[in-house]
Protein backbone atom coordinates (compact mmCIF):
# COMPACT_ATOMS: atom_id res chain seq x y z
CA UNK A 1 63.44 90.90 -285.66
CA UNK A 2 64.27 88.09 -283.38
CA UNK A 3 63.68 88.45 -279.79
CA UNK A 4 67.66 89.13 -278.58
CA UNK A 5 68.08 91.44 -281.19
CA UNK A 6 65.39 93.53 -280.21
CA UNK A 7 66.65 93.42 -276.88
CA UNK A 8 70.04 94.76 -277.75
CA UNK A 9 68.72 97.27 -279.69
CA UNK A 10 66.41 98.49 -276.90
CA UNK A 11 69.55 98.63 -274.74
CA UNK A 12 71.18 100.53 -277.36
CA UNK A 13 68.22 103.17 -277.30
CA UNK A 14 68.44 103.43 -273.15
CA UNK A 15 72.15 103.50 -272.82
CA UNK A 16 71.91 106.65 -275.45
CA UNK A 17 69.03 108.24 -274.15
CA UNK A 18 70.67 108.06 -270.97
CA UNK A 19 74.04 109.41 -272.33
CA UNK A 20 72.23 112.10 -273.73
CA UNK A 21 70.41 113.04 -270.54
CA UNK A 22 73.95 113.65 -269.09
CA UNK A 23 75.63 115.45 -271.24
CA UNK A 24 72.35 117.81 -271.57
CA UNK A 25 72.86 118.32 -267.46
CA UNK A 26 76.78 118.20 -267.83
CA UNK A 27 76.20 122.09 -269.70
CA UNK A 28 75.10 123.64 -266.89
CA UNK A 29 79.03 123.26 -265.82
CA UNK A 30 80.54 124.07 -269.39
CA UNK A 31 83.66 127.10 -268.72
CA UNK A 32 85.24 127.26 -272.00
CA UNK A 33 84.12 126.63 -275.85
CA UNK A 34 86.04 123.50 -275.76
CA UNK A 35 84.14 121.82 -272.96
CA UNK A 36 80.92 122.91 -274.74
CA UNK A 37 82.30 121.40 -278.30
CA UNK A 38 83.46 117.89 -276.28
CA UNK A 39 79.54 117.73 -274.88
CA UNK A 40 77.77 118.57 -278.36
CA UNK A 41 79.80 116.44 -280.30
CA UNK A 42 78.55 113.44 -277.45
CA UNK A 43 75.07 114.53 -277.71
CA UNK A 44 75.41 114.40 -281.67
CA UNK A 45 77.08 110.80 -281.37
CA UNK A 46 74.26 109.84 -278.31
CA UNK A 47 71.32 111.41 -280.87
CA UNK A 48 72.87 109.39 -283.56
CA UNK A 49 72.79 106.04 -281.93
CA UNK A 50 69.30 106.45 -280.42
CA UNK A 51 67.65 107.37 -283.71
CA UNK A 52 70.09 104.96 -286.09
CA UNK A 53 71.36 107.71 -287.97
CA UNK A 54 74.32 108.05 -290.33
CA UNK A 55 74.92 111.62 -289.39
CA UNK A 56 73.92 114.14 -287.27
CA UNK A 57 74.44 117.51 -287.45
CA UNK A 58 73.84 121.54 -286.66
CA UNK A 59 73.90 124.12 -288.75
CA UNK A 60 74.34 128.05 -288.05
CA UNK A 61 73.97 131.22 -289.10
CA UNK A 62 77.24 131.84 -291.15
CA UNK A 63 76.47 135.71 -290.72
CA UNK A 64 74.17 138.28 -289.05
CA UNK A 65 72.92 139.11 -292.13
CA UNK A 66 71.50 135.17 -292.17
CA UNK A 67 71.61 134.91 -295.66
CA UNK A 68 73.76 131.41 -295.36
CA UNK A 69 73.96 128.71 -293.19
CA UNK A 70 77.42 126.41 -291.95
CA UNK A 71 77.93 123.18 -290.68
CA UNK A 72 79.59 123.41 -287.20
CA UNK A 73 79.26 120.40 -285.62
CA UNK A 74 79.06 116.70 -287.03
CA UNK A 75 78.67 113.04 -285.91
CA UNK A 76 78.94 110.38 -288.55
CA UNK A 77 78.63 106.46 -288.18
CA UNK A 78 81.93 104.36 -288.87
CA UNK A 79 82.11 104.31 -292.24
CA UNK A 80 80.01 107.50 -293.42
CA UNK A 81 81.82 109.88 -295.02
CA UNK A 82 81.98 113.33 -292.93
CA UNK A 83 80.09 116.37 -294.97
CA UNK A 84 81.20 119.18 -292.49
CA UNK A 85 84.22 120.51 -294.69
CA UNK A 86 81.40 120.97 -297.39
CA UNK A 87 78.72 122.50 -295.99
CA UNK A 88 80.80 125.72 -294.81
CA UNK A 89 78.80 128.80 -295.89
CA UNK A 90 75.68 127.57 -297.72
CA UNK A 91 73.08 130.17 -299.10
CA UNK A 92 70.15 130.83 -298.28
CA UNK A 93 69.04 130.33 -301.95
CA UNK A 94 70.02 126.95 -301.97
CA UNK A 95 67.47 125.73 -299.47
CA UNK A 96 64.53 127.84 -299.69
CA UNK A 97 61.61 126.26 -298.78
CA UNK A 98 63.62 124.59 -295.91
CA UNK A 99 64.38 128.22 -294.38
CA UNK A 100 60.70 129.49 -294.77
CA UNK A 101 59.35 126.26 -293.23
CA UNK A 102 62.47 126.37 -290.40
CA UNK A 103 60.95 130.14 -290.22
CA UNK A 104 57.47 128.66 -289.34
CA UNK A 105 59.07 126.40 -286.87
CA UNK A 106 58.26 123.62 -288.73
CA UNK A 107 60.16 120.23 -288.29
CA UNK A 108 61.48 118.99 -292.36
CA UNK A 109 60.97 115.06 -292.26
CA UNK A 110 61.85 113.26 -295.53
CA UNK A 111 60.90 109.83 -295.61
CA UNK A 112 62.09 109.25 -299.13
CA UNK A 113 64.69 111.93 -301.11
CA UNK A 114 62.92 111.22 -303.99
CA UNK A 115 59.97 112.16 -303.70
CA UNK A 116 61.45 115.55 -302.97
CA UNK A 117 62.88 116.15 -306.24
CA UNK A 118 60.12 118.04 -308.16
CA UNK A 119 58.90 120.00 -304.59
CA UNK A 120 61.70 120.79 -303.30
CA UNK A 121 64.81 120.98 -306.24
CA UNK A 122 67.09 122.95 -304.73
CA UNK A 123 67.27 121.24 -301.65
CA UNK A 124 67.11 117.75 -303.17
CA UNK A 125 70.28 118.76 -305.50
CA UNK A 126 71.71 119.77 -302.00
CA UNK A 127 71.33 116.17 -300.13
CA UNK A 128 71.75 113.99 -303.03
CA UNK A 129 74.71 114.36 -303.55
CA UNK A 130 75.76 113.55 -299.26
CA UNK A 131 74.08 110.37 -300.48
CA UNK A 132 71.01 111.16 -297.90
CA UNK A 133 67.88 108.82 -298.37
CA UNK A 134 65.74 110.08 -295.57
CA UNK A 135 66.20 112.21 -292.50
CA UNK A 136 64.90 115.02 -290.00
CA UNK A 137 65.79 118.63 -289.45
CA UNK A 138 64.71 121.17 -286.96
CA UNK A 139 64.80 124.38 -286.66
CA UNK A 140 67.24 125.84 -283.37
CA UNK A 141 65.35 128.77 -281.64
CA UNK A 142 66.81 130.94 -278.94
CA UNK A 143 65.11 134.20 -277.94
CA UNK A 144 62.67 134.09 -280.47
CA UNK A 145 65.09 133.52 -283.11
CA UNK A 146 65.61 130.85 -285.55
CA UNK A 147 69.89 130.32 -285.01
CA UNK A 148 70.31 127.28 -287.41
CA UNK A 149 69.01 124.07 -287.38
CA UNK A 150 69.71 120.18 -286.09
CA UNK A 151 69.33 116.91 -288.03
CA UNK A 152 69.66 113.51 -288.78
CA UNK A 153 70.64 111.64 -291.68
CA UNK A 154 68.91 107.86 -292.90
CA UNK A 155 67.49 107.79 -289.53
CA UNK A 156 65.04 104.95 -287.94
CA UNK A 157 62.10 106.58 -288.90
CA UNK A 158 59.53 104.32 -287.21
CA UNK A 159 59.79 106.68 -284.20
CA UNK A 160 60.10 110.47 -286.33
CA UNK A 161 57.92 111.97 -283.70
CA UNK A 162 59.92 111.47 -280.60
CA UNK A 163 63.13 111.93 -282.91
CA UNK A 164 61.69 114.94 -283.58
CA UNK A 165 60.96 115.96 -280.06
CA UNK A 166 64.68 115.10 -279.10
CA UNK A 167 66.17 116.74 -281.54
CA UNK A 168 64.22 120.19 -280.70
CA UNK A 169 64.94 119.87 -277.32
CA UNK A 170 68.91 119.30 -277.39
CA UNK A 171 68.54 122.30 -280.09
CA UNK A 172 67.03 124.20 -277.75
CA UNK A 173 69.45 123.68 -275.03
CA UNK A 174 72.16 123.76 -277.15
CA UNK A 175 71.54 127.22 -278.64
CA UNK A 176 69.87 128.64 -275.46
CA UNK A 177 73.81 127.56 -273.52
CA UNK A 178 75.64 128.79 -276.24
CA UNK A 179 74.49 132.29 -276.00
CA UNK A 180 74.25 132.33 -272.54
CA UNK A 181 77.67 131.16 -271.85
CA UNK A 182 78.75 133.63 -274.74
CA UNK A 183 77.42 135.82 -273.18
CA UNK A 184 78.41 135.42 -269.50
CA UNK A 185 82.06 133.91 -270.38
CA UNK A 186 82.41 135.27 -273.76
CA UNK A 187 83.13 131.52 -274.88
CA UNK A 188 80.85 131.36 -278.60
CA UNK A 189 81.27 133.89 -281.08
CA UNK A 190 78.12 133.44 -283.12
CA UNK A 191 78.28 134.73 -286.84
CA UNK A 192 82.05 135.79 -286.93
């Protein structure tokens, strides 16, 4: 990489971080479940940017019975073809050893899909058809409790660990505003 370009893509990296810094303190302020929707989707698209992802992406609970998992909010790079409309209701059964590791509290990092396809079939059947390479997922925890889970697509992976640590950390906030605005506004309705 050439000198300028390394440059831009540091500035890149800051301006996003920094974008992602304010929307995280811009919750604090949220009133409705539209104002909360407008900041995730600009943390997804900040997230995106600083890690050099084609997609980014949370997943929750479909039900309280947690036996499948939805796609609620997306961020995709221009020209990457949204998944969100697919992903509606997945179970359980169809990414096993994701939800027991999730379970542990375990971050999934794939450096190379196909190496998962003997470990991991289900899950591999899942992604290879979204045209995934490599990426990272996290588990979301509020209150002790695993609500979904965060992740990026054909990230940068030269930097998983502190793509890692983001990502658990906007999780975190997300999930842990979410159900306290739910429950102080009534503005999420979690597993309806």
């Amino acid at each position: 990489m050439k000198t300028k370009e390394i440059q831009e893509l540091y500035q890149i990296k800051l301006h996003s971080m920094d974008t992602i810094l304010h929307q995280i303190s811009l919750m604090d302020q949220v009133e409705n479940e539209q104002e909360l929707s407008e900041i995730i989707h600009s943390l997804l698209q900040a997230i995106g940017k600083y890690t050099g992802a084609d997609r980014v992406y949370v997943f929750d609970w479909e039900t309280d019975q947690k036996d499948s998992l939805s796609n609620t909010f997306e961020w995709c790079a221009d020209e990457v073809t949204p998944e969100i409309a697919n992903l509606q209701a997945i179970p359980v059964s169809l990414m096993p050893n994701w939800v027991k590791r999730f379970e542990n509290k375990e971050a999934i990092v794939i450096n190379d899909l196909e190496a998962t396809k003997y470990s991991e079939p289900e899950e591999y059947e899942l992604l290879k058809t979204q045209e995934i390479c490599s990426l990272i997922a996290v588990p979301i925890y509020a209150n002790h409790q695993m609500n979904g889970f965060i992740g990026v697509d054909n990230p940068d992976l030269r930097h998983n660990e502190i793509s890692i640590t983001l990502l658990s950390d906007v999780g975190w906030r997300a999930s842990w505003m979410c159900e306290g605005k739910s429950e102080k506004y009534g503005i999420v309705e979690k597993g309806s």
